[in-house]
C-alpha atoms as a PDB file:
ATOM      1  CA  UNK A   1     -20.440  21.328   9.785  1.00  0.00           C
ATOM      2  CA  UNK A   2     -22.863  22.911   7.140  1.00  0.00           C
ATOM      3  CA  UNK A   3     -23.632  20.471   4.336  1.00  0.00           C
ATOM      4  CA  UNK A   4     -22.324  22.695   1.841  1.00  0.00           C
ATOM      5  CA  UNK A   5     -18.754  22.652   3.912  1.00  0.00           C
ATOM      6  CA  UNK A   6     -19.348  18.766   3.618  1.00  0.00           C
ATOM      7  CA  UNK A   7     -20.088  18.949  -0.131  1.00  0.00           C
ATOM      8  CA  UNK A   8     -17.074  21.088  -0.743  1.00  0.00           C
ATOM      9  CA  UNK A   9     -14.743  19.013   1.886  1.00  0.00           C
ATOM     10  CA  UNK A  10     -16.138  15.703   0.020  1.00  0.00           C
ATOM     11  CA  UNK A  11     -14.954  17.254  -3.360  1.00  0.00           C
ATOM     12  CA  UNK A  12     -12.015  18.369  -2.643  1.00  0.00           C
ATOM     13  CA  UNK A  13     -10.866  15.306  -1.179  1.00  0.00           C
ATOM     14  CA  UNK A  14     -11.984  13.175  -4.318  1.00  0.00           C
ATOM     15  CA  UNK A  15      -9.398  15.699  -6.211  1.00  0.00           C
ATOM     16  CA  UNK A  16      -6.494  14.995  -4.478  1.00  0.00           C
ATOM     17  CA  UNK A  17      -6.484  10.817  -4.619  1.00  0.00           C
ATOM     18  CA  UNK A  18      -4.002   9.144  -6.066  1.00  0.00           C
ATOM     19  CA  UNK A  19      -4.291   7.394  -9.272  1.00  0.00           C
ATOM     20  CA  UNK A  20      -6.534   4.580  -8.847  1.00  0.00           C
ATOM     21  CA  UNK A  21      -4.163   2.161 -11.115  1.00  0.00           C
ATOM     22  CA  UNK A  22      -1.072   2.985  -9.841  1.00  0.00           C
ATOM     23  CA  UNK A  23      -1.799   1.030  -5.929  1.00  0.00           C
ATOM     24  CA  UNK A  24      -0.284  -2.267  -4.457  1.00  0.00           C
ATOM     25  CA  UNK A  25      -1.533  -3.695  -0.985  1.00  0.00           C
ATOM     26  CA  UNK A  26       0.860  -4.853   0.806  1.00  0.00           C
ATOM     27  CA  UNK A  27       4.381  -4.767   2.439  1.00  0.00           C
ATOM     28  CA  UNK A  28       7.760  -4.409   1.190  1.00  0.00           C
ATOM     29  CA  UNK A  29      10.172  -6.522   2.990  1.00  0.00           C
ATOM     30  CA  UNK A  30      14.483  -7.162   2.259  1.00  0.00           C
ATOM     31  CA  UNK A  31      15.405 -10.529   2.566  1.00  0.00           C
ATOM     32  CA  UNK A  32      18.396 -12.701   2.124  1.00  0.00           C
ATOM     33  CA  UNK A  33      17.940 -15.985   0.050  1.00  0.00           C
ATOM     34  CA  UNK A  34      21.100 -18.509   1.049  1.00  0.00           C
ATOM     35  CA  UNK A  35      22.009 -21.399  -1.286  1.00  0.00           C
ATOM     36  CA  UNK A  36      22.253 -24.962   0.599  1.00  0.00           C
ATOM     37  CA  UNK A  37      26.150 -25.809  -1.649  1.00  0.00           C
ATOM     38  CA  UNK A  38      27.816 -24.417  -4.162  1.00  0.00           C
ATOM     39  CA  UNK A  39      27.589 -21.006  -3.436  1.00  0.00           C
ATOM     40  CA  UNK A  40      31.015 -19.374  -1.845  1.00  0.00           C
ATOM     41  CA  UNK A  41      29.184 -16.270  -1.002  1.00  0.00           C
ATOM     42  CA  UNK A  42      26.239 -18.350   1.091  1.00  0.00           C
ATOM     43  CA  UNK A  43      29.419 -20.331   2.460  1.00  0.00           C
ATOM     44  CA  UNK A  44      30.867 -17.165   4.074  1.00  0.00           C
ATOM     45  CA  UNK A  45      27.360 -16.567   5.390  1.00  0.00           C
ATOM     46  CA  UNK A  46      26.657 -13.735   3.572  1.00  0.00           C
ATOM     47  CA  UNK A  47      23.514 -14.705   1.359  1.00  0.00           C
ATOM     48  CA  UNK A  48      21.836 -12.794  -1.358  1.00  0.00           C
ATOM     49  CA  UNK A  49      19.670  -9.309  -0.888  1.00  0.00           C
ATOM     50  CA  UNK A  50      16.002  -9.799  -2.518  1.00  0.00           C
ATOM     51  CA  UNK A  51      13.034  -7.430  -2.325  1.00  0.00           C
ATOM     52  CA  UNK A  52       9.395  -9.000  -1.553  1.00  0.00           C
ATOM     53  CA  UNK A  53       5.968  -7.764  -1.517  1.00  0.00           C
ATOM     54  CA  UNK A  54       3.848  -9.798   0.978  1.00  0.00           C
ATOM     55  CA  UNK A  55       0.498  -9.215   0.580  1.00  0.00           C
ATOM     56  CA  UNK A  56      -1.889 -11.031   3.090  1.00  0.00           C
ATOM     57  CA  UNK A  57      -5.521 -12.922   2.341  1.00  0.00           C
ATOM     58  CA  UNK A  58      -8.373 -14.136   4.078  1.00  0.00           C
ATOM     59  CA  UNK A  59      -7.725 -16.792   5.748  1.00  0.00           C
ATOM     60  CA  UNK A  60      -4.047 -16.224   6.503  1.00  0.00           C
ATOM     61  CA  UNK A  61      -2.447 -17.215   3.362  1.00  0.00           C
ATOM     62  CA  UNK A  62      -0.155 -14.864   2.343  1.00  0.00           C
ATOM     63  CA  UNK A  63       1.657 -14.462  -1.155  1.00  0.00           C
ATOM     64  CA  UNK A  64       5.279 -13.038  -1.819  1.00  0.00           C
ATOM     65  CA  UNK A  65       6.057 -11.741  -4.799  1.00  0.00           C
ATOM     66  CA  UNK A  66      10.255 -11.153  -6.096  1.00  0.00           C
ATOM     67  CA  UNK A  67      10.532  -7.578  -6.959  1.00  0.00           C
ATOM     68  CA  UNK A  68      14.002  -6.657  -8.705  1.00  0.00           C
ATOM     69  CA  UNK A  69      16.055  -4.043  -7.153  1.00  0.00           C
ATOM     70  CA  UNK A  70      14.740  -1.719  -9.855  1.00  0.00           C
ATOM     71  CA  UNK A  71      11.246  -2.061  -8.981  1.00  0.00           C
ATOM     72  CA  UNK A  72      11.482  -1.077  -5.851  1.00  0.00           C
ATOM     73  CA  UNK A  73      10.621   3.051  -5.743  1.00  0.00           C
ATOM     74  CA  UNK A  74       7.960   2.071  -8.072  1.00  0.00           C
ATOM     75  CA  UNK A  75       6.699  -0.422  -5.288  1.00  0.00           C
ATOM     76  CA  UNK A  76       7.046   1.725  -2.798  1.00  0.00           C
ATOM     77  CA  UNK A  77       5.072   4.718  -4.495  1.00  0.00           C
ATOM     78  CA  UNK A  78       2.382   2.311  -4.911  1.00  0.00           C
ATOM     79  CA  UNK A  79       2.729   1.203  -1.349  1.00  0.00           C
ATOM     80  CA  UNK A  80       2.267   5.026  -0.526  1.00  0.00           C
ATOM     81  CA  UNK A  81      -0.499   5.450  -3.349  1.00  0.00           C
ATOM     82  CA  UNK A  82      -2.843   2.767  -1.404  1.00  0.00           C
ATOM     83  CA  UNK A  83      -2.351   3.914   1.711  1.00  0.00           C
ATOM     84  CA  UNK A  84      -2.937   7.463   0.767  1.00  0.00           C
ATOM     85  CA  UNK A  85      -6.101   6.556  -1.384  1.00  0.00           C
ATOM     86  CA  UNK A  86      -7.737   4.019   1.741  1.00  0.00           C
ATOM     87  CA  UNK A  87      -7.070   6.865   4.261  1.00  0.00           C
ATOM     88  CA  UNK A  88      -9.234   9.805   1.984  1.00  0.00           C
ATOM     89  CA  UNK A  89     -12.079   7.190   1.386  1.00  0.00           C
ATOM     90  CA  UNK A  90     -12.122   6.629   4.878  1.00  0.00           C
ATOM     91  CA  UNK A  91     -12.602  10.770   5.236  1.00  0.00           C
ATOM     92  CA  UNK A  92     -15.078  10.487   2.582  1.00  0.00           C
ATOM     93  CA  UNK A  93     -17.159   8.089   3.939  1.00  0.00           C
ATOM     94  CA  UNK A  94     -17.211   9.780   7.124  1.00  0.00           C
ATOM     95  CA  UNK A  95     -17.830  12.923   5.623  1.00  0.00           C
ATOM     96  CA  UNK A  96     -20.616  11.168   3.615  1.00  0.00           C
ATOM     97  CA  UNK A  97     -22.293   9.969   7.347  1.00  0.00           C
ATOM     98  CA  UNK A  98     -22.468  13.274   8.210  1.00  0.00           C
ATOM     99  CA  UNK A  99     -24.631  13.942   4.905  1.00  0.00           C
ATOM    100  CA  UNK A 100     -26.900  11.252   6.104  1.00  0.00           C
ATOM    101  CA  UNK A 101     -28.020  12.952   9.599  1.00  0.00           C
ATOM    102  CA  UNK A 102     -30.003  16.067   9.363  1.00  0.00           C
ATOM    103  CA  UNK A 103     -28.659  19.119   9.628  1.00  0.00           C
ATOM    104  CA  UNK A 104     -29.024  20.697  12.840  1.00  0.00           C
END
C-alpha cells in the first residue's frame, strides 16, 4: 500500500469514530436481586430483574454499577460506541506502522 492510500485510509477512518464522550467499557449483564424475608415475590422464587455494568480493573477488582431499565439502550450504544472506537484505533495504528517502514 502507497502512503498516500495509507494517508487517505488513516483519514477516513478518523471520520467515521464514534463520539469520543458517548463510550462505556464494560459489560452489560441481567440479574435477579432476591430479598432474604419479607418479600412474597422472592418467596415464590421469582426475584427482581436489575441491569449491571461490570467493568473490570487491574488487578481483578471489578465494579458493578445499577443501571435502570431505562438506561439500558443508552448503555448499550455506548457499549457499541467503545468497541467500535478501540477496533478503528487499532486499524489506525496499524495503518500508522505501515507509515513508519519505507516505502518499497
Amino acid at each position: 500500500m502507497k502512503q498516500r492510500e495509507v494517508f487517505r485510509s488513516r483519514e477516513r477512518l478518523a471520520r467515521e469514530l464514534p463520539p469520543v464522550d458517548e463510550i462505556v467499557r464494560g459489560s452489560l449483564l441481567r440479574r435477579k436481586i432476591r430479598h432474604s424475608r419479607g418479600c412474597p415475590k422472592c418467596a415464590r422464587g421469582e426475584g427482581h430483574p436489575v441491569w449491571v455494568l461490570s467493568v473490570g480493573y487491574p488487578g481483578g477488582k471489578i465494579k458493578q454499577i445499577s443501571i435502570h431499565a431505562d438506561q439500558r439502550s443508552q448503555v448499550e450504544r455506548w457499549l457499541k460506541n467503545y468497541q467500535e472506537l478501540k477496533a478503528k484505533l487499532e486499524n489506525i495504528c496499524e495503518l500508522n506502522h505501515k507509515l513508519l517502514r519505507p516505502e518499497e
